[in-house]
Structures are given as C-alpha cells and as structure tokens.
Protein backbone atom coordinates (compact mmCIF):
# COMPACT_ATOMS: atom_id res chain seq x y z
CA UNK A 1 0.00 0.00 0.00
CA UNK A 2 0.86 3.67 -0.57
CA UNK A 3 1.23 5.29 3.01
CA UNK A 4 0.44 8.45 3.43
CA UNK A 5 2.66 11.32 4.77
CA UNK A 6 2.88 11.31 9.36
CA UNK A 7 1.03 13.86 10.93
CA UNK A 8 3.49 16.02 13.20
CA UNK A 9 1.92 13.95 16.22
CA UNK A 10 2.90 10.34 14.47
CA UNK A 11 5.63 11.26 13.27
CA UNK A 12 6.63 12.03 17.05
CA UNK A 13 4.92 8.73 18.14
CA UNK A 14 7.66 6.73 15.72
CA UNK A 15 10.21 7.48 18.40
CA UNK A 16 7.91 5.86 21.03
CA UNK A 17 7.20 3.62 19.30
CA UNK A 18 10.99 2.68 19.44
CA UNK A 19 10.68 2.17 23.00
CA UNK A 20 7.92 -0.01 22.92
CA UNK A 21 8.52 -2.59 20.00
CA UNK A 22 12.12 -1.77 19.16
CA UNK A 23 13.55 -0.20 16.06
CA UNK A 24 16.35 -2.68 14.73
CA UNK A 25 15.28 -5.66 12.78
CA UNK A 26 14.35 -8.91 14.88
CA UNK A 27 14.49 -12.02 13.18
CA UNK A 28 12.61 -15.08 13.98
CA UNK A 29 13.71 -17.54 16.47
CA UNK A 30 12.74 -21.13 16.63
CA UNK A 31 14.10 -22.03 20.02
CA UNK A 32 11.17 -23.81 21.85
CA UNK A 33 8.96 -21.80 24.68
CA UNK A 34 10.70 -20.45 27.55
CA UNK A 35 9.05 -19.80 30.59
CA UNK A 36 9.58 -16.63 32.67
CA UNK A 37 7.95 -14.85 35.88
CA UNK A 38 9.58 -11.79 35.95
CA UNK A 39 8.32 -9.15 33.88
CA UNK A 40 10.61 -6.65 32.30
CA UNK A 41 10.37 -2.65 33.44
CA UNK A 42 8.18 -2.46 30.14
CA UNK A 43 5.59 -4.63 31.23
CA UNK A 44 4.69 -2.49 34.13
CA UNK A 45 4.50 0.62 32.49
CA UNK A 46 2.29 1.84 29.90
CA UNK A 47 3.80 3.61 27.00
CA UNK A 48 3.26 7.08 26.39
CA UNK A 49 2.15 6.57 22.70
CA UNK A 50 -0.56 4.59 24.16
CA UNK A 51 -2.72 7.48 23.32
CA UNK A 52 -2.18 7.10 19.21
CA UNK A 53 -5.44 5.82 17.43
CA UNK A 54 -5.71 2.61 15.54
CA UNK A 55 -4.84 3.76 12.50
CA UNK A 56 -2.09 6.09 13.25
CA UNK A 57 -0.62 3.61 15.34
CA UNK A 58 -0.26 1.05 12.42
CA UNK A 59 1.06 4.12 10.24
CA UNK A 60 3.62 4.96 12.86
CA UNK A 61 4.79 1.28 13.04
CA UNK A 62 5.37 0.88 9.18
CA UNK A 63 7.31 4.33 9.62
CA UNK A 64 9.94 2.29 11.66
CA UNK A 65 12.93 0.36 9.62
CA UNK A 66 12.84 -3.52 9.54
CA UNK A 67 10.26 -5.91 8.59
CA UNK A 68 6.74 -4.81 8.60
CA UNK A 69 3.69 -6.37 8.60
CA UNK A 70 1.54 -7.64 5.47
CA UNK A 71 -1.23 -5.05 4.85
CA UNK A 72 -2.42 -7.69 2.15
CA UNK A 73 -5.90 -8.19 3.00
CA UNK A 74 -8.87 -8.38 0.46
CA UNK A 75 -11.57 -6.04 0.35
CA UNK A 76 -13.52 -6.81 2.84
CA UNK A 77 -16.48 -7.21 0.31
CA UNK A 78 -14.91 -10.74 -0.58
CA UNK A 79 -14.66 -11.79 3.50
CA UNK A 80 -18.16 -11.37 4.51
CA UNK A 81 -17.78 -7.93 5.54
CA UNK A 82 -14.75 -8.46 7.90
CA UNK A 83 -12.00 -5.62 7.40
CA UNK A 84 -8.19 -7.35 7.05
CA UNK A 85 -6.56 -3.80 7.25
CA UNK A 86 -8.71 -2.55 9.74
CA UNK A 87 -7.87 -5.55 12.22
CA UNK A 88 -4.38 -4.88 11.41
CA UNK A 89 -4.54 -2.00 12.53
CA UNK A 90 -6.57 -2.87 15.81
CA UNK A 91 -3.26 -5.13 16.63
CA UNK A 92 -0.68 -2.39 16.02
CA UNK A 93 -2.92 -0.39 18.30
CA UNK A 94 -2.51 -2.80 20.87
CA UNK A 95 1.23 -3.31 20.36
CA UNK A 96 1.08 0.26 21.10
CA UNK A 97 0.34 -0.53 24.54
CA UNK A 98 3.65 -2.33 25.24
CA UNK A 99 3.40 -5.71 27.02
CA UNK A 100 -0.01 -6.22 28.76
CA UNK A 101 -0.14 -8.73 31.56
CA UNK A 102 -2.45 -8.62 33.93
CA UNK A 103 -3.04 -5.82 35.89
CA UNK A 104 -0.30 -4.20 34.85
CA UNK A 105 -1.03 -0.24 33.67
CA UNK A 106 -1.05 -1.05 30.09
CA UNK A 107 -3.72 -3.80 30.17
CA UNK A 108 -5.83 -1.20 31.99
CA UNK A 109 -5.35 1.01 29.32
CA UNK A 110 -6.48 -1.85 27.12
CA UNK A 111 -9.49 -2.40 28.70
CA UNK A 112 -10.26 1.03 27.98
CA UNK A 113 -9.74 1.35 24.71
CA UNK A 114 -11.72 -1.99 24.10
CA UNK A 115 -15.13 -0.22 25.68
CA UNK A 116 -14.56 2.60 23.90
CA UNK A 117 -14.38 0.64 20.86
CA UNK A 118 -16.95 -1.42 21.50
CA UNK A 119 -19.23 1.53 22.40
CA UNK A 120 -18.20 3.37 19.46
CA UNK A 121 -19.84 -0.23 17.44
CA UNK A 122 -23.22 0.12 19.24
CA UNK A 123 -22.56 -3.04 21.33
CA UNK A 124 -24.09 -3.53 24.57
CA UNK A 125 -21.12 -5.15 27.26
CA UNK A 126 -21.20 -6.72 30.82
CA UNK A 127 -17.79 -6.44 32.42
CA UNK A 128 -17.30 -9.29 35.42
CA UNK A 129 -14.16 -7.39 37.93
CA UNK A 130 -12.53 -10.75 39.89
CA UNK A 131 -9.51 -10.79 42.56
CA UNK A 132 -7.44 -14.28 42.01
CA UNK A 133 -4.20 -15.16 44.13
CA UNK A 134 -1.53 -16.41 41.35
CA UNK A 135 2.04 -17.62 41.92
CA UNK A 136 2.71 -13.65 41.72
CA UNK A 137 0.96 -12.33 43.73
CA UNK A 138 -2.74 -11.12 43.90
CA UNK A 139 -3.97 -10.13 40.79
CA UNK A 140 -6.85 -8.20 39.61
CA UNK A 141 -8.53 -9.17 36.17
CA UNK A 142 -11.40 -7.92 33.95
CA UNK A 143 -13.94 -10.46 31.61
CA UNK A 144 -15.58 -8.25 29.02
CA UNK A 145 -18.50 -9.66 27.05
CA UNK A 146 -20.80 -8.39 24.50
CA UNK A 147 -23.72 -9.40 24.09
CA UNK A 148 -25.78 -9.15 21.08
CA UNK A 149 -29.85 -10.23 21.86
CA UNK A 150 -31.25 -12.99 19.55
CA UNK A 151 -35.25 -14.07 18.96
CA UNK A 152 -34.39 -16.94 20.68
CA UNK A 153 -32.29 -18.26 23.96
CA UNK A 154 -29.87 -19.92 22.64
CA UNK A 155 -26.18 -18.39 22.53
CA UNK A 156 -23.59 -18.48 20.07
CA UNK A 157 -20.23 -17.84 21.95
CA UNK A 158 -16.84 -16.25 20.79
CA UNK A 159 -14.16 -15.72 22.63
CA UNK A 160 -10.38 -14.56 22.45
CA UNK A 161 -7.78 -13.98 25.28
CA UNK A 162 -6.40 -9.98 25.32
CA UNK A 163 -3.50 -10.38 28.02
CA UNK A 164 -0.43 -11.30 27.28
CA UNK A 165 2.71 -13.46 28.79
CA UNK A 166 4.61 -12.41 31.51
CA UNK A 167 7.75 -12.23 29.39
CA UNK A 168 10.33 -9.56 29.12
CA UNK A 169 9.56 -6.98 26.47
CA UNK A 170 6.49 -9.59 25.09
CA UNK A 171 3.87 -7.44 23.37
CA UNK A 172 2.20 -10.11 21.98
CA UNK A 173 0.95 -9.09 19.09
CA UNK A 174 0.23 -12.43 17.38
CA UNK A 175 -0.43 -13.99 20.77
CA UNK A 176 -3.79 -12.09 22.22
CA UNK A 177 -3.12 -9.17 19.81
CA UNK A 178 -4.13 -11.24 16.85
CA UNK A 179 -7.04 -12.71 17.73
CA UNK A 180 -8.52 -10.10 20.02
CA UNK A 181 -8.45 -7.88 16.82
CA UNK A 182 -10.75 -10.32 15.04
CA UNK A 183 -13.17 -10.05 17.83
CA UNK A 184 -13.23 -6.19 17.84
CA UNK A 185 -13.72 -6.96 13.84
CA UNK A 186 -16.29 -9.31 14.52
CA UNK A 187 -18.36 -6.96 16.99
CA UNK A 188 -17.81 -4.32 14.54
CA UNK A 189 -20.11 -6.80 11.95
CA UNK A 190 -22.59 -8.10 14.17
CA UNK A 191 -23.76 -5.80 16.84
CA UNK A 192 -25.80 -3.89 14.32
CA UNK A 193 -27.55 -7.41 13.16
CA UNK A 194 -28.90 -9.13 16.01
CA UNK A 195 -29.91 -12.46 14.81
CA UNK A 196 -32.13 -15.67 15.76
CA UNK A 197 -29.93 -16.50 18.60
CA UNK A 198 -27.78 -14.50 21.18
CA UNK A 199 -24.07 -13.98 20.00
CA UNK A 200 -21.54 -13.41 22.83
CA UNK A 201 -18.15 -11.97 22.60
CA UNK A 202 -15.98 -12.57 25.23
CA UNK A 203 -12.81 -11.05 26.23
CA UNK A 204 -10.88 -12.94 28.87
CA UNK A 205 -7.94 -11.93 30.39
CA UNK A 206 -5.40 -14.14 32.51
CA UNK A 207 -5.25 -16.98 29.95
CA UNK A 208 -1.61 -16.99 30.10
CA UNK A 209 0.08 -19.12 32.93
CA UNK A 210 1.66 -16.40 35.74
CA UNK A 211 4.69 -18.91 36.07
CA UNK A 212 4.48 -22.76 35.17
CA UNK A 213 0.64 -23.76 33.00
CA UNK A 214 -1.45 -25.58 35.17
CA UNK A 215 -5.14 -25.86 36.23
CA UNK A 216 -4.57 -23.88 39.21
CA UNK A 217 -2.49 -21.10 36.73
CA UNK A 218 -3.74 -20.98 33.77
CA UNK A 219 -7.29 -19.30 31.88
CA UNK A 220 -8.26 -17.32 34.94
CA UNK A 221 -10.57 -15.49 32.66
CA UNK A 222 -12.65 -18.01 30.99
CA UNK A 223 -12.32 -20.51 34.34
CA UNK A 224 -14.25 -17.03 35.96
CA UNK A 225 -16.72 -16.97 33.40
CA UNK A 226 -17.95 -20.89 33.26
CA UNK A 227 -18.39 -20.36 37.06
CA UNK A 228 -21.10 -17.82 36.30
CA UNK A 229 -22.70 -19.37 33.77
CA UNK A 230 -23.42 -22.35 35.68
CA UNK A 231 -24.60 -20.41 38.42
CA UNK A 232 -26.70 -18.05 36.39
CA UNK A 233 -28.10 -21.14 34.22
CA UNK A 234 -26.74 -19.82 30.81
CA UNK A 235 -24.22 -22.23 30.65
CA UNK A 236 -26.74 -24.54 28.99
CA UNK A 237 -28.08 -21.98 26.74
CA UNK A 238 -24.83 -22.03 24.76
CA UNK A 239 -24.85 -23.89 21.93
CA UNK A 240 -21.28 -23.58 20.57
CA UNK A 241 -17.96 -21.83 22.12
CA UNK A 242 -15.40 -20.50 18.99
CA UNK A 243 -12.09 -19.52 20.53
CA UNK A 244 -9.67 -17.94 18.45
CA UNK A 245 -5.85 -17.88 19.38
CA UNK A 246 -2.79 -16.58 17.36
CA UNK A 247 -4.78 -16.29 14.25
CA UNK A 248 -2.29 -13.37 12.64
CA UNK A 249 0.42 -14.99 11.81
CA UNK A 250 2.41 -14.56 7.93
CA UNK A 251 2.42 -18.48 7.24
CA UNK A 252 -0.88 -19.13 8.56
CA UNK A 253 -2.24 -22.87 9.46
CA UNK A 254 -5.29 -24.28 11.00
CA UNK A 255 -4.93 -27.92 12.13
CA UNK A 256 -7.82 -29.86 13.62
CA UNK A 257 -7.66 -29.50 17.67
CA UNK A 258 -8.18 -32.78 19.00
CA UNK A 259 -9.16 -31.61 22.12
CA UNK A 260 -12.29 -29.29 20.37
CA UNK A 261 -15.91 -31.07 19.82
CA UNK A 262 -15.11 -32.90 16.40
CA UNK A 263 -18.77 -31.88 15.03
CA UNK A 264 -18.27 -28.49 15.72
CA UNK A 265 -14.62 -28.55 14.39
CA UNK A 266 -16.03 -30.38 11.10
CA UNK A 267 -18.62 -27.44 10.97
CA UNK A 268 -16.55 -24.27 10.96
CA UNK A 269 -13.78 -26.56 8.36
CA UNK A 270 -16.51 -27.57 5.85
CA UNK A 271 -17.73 -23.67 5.92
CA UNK A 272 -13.36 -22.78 5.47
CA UNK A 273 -13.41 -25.28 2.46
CA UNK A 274 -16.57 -23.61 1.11
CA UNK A 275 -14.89 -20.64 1.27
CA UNK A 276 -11.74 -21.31 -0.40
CA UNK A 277 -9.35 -21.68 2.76
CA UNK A 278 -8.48 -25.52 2.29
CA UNK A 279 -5.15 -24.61 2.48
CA UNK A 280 -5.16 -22.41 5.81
CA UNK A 281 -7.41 -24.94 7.49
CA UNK A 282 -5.53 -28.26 7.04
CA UNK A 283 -6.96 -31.84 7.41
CA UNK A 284 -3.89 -32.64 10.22
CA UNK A 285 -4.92 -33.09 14.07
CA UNK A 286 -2.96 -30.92 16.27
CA UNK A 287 -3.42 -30.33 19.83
CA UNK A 288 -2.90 -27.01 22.37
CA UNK A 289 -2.96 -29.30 25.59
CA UNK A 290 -4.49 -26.11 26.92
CA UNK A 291 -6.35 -22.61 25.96
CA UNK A 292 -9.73 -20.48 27.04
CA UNK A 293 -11.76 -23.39 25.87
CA UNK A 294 -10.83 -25.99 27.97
CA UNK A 295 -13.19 -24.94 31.38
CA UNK A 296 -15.95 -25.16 28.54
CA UNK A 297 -15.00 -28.95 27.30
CA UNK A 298 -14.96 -30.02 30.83
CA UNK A 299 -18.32 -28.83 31.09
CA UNK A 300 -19.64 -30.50 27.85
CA UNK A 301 -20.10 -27.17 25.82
CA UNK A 302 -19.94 -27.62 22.06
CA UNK A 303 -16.23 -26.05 22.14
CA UNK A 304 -13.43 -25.24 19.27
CA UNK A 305 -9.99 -23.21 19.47
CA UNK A 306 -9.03 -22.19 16.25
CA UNK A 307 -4.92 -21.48 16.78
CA UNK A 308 -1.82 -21.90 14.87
CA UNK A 309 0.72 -23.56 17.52
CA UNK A 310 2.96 -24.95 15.03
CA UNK A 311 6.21 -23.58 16.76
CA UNK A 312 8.48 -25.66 14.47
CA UNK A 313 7.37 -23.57 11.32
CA UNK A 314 5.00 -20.58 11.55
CA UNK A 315 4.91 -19.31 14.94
CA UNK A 316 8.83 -19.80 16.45
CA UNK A 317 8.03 -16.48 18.25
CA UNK A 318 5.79 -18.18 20.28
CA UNK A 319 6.15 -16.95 23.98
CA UNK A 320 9.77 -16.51 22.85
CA UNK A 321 12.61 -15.12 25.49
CA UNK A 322 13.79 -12.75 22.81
CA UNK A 323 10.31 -10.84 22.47
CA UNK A 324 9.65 -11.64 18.71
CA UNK A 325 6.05 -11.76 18.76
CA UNK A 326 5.82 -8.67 17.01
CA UNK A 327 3.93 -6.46 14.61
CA UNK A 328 6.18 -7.34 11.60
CA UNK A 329 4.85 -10.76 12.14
CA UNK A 330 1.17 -9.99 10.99
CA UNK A 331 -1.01 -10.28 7.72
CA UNK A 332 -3.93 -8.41 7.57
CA UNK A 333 -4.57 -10.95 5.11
CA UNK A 334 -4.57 -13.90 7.51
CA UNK A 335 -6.75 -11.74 10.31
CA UNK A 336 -9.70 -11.23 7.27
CA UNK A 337 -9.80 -15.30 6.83
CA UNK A 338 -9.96 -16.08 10.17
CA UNK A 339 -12.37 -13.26 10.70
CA UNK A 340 -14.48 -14.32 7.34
CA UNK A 341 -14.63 -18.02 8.63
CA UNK A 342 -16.30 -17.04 11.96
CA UNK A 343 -18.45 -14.53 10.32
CA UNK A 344 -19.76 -17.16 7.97
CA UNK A 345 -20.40 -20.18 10.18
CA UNK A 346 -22.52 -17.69 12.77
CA UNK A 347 -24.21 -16.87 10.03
CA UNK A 348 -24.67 -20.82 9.10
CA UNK A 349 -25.58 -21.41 12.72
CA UNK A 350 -27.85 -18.65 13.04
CA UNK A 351 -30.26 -20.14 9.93
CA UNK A 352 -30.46 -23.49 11.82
C-alpha cells in the first residue's frame, strides 16, 4: 500500500514507538517456549504513545525500519464484511500498549480502549471485575462480554484472550493481539444485526500461565466466566464456544484441535473449504494441551480453538525469550480469513 505522509503527532509517536517494540530488525527464532515470571520494566508501564489511534498507530509502526507487517488483506467485500486492514490495525494499536499482563497499567489502558471501541460499534457489554491469588501475587482481572440479543435463547459464543505473557519486552501481538483484533472486527459486523440467537463476545484476560501452565495457573478469565454461567443457568443456553488464538500470523495454518468437539470442528472446516481456505485450514490433528476453551469442554459445551501452535514452522516467536512476537509478524490478510470463517459459520448457525 501507498502510506500516506505522518502527521506532526505520528511522526513524534515513531520514536515511542521505538521504545515499545524496538527499532532494529528482529528475526525469527525457533528455540522452543521459555518460561519466565519476571516481567521486564516495560511490562509495568504503559507507553506514552498509548494514546495514538488505531490507524495512526499502524502508520507509525510501518514508519519504523525492519520488517513490517503484510497489509495484504482483500476487500472486505470478498470476506463477509470483515475488514483485514482494519484488524491490522486494531493489533498495532494494541502493540502500542507495550506488554499487557495482567493488571499491569497497560492492560488497563487496554481495557479502555476496548469499551470505547466497542461503544463506538453500538454493542451492549457486561464487564465481570474478579480478585485471584496467582504464583505472583494477587492479581486483579477484567472479563468483558458483549452481548448481542437474539429471537431466541440460545447463545452463540466467541471468545479470544487480550493479556499477554509475563515475558520480558512480550507485546504479543500475534499472541492475544491477533485474535482479540478479530473479535473487535467481529463486533464491529454483528452488533448492528442481532440475529435468531444471542451472540456473545468474550474477552478474557489471565489466559496466560503467571509462572508454570497448570489448572490452578492458567485461563483465569474463561475458568471465571464458566463459574457464572453455571450459576446463572446460561451455561446450557450455549450452543457452541469458537475460541480464536494466534490467528495473525504470515504463514498461517489451521490444524484440527483434538481436544475441540469434532462436530463443531467439522462445521466451521466444511464452511473454510466452502470458502476457499483448504489450504489455511488443514486436514492434520494438532493439539494445544491447553487454551480459554478448555473450562468449557470439561463442562460438555460444544467447544473449538481455532490457533496456529505450530512452533516448528509458523509461529517460532511463540512466547519466545527474545520478544519476537511482534507487529512485523502480521497479515492483515490472515486476520480477514480467520475473521471471514467465523463470520460465515454464525451466520450458518444462526439459519439453523
């Protein structure tokens, strides 16, 4: 794409921007995950470019030298109404933010920015406030959940996580930045159209272990929200659970989670076939062994987590020590499938 000439203000903002994501070119990495509970100085301190809009925020970062992201996306009149460049920019905003753990500064600043957003859509949001005691400490965490009404009770849920690892200089911007774009997409789409059933939108924060993954430390967020359900009774009302995780990435792959309801997973692949993605959604099982979805399996909700985990090939940033996960890493084009799939089989569940 042509960009267009910096406003004094972004201009300005590349030099934060510095700070945040770093200027020199980092290459990829495909040293396995490394584990970390220290956060770096960054991680507790929101940037000051924080305050740069979506769009100026992805024009600042493809002002910087290095690799850049892929603003290749289709119009979004070929993917269902879903906006590839748009969601790329909704990750560079976040990026923008610096790392984002939970409460830290920056992830409140995030939280923020998501209601205004979300507002600015026309959705209609509860927010569910929760204390948890992690193996750093006590933590405060926010669940943020639109909720657009249907005809009938039934509830089609979507989900991503928006926090990120606990990793020095980690900003995450494949991991939660990625997929939590596509959601703001998705809201963007659907809270104008209610339809025949409820759709949900769920933000959860504290997916990402504090120290070592376990039950105990691990999906705070979505654990938090399957609690309420079953106490409220909407727990049953849910008639499928779509989780997307590190959906952004350059050399984008789908494989079939074994650990997701095979009916549902053979749902949203026929509808990526039908589409044309056959080669981003592969016929190969793969496995997480763990994400937001997994409090809803246990409780025998219709569940999928559509991720790319292959570490070996396309995602060796991957909670990476070096703090790869970066903007440069992105296609707008790979946002706008993942986006288009979910658009299209809520619509396909909505006509059932």
């Amino acid at each position: 794409m042509t960009r267009r000439t910096l406003p004094l203000f972004a201009a300005a903002a590349v030099l934060l921007l510095c700070a945040t994501i770093g200027c020199k070119s980092q290459a990829d990495t495909s040293d396995s995950a490394v584990k970390s509970s220290a956060p770096s100085p960054s991680s507790t301190q929101a940037p000051a470019n924080a305050s740069l809009s979506a769009a100026d925020a992805l024009t600042a970062a493809q002002a910087l030298p290095g690799p850049q992201p892929l603003d290749d996306a289709p119009p979004s009149e070929q993917t269902g109404g879903f906006d590839g460049h748009r969601a790329l920019q909704q990750v560079a905003k976040q990026v923008a933010f610096g790392p984002r753990p939970p409460d830290s500064p920056a992830i409140r600043q995030l939280q923020a920015y998501l209601k205004t957003e979300l507002t600015s859509y026309g959705c209609k949001f509860d927010t569910d406030d929760f204390q948890v005691d992690t193996p750093v400490g006590h933590k405060s965490m926010e669940n943020i959940v639109v909720k657009i009404p249907g005809e009938k009770p039934g509830i089609i849920l979507l989900g991503t996580h928006y926090d990120t690892k606990i990793l020095p200089d980690f900003v995450g911007a494949d991991d939660a930045g990625s997929s939590t774009a596509v959601m703001l997409e998705i809201a963007r789409n659907l809270c104008p159209h209610p339809g025949r059933y409820n759709v949900w939108i769920a933000f959860f924060d504290g997916e990402e272990a504090t120290k070592d993954w376990s039950d105990d430390d691990s999906v705070y967020g979505s654990r938090e929200m399957v609690a309420r359900l079953a106490t409220s009774g909407d727990l049953s009302k849910v008639k499928a659970f779509m989780l997307a995780d590190l959906v952004g990435g350059k050399k984008l792959h789908f494989k079939r989670d074994a650990t997701s309801n095979q009916a549902l997973v053979d749902q949203v692949w026929r509808v990526a076939h039908r589409l044309g993605y056959s080669d981003v959604f592969l016929n190969e099982a793969g496995s997480t062994g763990g994400d937001d979805h997994f409090p809803f399996v246990k409780r025998k909700v219709s569940s999928i987590d559509v991720i790319d985990l292959d570490v070996a090939n396309d995602v060796p940033y991957w909670h990476n020590q070096d703090g790869t996960d970066t903007l440069d890493k992105i296609s707008a084009k790979s946002l706008a499938i993942t986006g288009h799939v979910f658009l299209e089989t809520v619509k396909e569940m909505q006509a059932k």
